[in-house]
C-alpha atoms as a PDB file:
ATOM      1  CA  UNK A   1      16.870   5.725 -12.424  1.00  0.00           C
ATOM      2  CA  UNK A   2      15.632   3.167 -14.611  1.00  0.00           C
ATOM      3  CA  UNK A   3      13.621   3.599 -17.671  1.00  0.00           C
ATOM      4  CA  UNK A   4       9.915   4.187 -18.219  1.00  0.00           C
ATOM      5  CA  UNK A   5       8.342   0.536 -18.762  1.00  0.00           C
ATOM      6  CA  UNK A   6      11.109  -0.341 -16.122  1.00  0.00           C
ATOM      7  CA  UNK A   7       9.998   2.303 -13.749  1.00  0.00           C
ATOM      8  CA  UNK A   8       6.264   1.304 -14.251  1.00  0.00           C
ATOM      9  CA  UNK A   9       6.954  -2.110 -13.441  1.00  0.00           C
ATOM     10  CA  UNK A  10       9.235  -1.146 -10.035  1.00  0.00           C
ATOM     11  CA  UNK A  11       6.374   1.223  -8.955  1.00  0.00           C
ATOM     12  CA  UNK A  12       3.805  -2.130  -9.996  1.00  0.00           C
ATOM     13  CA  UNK A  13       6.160  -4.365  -7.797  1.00  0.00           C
ATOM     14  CA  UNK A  14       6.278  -2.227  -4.939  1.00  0.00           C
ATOM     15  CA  UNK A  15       2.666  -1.840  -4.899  1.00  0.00           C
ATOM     16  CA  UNK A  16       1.851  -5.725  -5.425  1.00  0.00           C
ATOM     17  CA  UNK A  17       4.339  -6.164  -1.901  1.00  0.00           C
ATOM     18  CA  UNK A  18       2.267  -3.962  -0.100  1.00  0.00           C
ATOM     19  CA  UNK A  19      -0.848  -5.551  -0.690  1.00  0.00           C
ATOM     20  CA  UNK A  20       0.533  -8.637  -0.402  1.00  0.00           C
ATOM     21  CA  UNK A  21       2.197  -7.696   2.669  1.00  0.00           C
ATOM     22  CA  UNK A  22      -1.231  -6.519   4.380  1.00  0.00           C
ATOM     23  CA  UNK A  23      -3.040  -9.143   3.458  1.00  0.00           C
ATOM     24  CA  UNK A  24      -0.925 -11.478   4.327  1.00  0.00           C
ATOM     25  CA  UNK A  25       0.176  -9.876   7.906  1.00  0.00           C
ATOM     26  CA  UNK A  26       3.656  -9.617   6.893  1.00  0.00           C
ATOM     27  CA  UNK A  27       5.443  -6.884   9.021  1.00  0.00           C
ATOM     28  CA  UNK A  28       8.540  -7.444   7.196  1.00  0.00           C
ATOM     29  CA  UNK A  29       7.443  -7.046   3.622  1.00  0.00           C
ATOM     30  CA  UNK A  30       5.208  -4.417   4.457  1.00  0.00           C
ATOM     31  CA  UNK A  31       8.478  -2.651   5.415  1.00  0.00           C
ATOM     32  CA  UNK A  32      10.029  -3.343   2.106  1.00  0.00           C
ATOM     33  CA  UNK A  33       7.479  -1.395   0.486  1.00  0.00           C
ATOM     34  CA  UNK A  34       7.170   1.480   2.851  1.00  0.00           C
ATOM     35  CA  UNK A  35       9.408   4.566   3.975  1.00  0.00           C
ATOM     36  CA  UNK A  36      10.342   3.898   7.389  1.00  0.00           C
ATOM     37  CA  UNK A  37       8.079   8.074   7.671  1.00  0.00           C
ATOM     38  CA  UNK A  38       4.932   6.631   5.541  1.00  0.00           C
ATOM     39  CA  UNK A  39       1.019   7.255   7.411  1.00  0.00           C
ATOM     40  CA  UNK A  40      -1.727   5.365   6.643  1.00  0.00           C
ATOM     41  CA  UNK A  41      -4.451   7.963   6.821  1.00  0.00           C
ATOM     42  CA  UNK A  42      -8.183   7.300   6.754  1.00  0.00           C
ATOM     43  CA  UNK A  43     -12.021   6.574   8.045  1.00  0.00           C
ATOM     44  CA  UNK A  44     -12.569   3.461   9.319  1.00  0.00           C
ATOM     45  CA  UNK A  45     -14.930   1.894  11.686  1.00  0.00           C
ATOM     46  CA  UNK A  46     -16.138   5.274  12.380  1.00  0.00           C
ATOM     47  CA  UNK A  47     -12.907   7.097  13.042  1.00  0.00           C
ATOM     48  CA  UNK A  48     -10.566   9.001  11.985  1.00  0.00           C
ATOM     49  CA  UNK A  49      -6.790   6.218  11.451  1.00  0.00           C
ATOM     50  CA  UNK A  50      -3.622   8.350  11.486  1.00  0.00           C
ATOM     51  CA  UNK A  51      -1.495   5.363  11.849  1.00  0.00           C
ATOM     52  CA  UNK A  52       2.491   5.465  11.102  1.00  0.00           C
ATOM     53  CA  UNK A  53       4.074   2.740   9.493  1.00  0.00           C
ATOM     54  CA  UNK A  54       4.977   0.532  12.942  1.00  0.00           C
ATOM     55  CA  UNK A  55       1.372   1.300  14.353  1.00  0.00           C
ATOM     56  CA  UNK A  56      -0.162   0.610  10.517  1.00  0.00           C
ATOM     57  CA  UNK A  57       1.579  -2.493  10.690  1.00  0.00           C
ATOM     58  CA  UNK A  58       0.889  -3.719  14.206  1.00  0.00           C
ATOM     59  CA  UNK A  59      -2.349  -3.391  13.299  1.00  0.00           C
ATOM     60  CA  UNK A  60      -2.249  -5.325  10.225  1.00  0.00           C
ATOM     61  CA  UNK A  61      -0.587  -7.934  12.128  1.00  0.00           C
ATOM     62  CA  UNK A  62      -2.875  -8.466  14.537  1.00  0.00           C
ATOM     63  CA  UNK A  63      -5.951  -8.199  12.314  1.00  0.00           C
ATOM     64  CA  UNK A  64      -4.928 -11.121   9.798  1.00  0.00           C
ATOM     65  CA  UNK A  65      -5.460 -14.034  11.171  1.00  0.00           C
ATOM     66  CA  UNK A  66      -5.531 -16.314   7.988  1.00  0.00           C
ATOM     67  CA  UNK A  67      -3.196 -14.733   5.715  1.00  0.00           C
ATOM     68  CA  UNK A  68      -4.938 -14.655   1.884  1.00  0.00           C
ATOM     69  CA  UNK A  69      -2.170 -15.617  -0.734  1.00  0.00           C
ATOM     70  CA  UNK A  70      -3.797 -13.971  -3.952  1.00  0.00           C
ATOM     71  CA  UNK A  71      -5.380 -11.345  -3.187  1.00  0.00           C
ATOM     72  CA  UNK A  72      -7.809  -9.078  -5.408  1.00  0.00           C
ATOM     73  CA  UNK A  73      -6.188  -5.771  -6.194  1.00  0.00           C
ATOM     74  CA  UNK A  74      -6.380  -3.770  -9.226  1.00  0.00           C
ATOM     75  CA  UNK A  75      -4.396  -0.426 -10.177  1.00  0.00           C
ATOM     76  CA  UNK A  76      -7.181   2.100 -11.658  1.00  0.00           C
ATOM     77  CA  UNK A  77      -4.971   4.763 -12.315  1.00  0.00           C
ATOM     78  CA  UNK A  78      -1.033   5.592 -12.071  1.00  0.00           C
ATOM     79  CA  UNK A  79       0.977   8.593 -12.695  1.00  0.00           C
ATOM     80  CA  UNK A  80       5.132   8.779 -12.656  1.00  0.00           C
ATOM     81  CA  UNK A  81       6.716  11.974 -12.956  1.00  0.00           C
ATOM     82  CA  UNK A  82      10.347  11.981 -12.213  1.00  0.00           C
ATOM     83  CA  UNK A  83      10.838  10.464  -9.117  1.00  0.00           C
ATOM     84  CA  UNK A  84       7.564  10.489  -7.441  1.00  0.00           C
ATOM     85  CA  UNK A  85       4.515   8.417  -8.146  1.00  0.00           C
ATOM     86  CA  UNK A  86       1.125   7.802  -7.667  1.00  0.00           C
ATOM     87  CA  UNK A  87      -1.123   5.259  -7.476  1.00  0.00           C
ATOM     88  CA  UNK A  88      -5.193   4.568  -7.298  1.00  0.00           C
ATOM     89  CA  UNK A  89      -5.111   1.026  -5.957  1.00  0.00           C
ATOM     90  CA  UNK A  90      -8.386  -0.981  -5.429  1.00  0.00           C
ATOM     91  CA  UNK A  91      -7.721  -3.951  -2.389  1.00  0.00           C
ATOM     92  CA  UNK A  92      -9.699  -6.074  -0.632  1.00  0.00           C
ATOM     93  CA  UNK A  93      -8.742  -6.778   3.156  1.00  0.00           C
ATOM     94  CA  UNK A  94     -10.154  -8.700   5.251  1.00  0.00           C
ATOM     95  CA  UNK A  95     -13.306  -8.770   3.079  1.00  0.00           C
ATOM     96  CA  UNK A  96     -13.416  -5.381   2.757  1.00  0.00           C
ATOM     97  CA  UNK A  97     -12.900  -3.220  -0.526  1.00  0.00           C
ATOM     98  CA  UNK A  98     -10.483  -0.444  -0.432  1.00  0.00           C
ATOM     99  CA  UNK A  99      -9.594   2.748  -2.613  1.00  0.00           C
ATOM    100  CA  UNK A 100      -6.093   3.310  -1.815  1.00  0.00           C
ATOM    101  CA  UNK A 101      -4.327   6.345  -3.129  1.00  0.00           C
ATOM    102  CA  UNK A 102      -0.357   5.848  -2.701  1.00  0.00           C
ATOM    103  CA  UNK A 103       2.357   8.252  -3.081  1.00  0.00           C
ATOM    104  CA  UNK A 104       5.757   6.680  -3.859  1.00  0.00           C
ATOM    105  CA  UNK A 105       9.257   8.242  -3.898  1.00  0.00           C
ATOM    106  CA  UNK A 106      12.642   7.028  -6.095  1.00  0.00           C
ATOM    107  CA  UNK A 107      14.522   7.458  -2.769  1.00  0.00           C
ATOM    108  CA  UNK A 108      17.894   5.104  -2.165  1.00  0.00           C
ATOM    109  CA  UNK A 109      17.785   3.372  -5.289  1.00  0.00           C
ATOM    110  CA  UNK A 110      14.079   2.036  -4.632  1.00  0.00           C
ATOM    111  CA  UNK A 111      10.359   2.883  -4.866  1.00  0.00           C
ATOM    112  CA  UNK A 112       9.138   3.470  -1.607  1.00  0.00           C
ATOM    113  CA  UNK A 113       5.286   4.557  -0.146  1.00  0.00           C
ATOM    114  CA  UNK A 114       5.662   7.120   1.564  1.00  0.00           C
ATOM    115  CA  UNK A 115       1.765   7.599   1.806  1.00  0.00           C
ATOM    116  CA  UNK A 116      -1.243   6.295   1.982  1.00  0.00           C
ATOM    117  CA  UNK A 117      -4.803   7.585   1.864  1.00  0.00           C
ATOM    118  CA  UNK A 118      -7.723   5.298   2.032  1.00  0.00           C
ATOM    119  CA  UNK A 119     -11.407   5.137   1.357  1.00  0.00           C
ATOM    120  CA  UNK A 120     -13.311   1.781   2.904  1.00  0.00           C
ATOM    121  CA  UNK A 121     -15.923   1.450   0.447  1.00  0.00           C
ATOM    122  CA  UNK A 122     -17.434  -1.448   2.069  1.00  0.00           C
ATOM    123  CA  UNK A 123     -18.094  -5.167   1.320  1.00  0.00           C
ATOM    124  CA  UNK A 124     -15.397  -6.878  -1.183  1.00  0.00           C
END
């Protein structure tokens, strides 16, 4: 595995495809940054979302209909140890904020979600 500012940066990279990914309604990238096993699990519109990665991203896909370029994300907190990782993300989707709270894996020579809790916290 790589070393520490170089692991920070991979875990960084993998997180700025995801939320690029989503907000852009890119299947394929989204795969890129996710573990073909990874759940998207949280509240919205009232219910409980248990989605796995193909239904997460169906959904993303079909939700974006103008894909935003730059999004607003920030990392608020981030925590390596060995080969696992996590990460408090802030997003905005579809003019929506986000808390996202990742868990990524060193698995097959890459940093991979592999899951994904989320708090809508309203408005962006």
């Amino acid at each position: 595995m790589e070393g520490a500012s170089d692991t920070e940066g991979a875990v960084v990279d993998t997180v700025r495809t995801y939320v690029e990914a989503m907000c852009a309604g890119d299947e394929t990238r989204l795969a890129l940054a996710w573990h073909e096993r990874t759940c998207s699990i949280g509240h919205f519109e009232g219910k409980l979302e248990w989605d796995d990665r193909a239904a997460f991203a169906a959904a993303v896909q079909a939700a974006v209909t103008e894909p935003v370029t730059d999004p607003h994300w920030r990392i608020q907190e981030m925590r390596i140890i060995g080969d696992m990782a996590f990460v408090h993300v802030e997003d905005d989707w579809l003019g929506l904020r986000f808390d996202d709270f990742l868990t990524l894996l060193h698995h097959e020579g890459r940093w991979q979600i592999v899951s994904k809790t989320f708090h809508l916290r309203g408005p962006a």
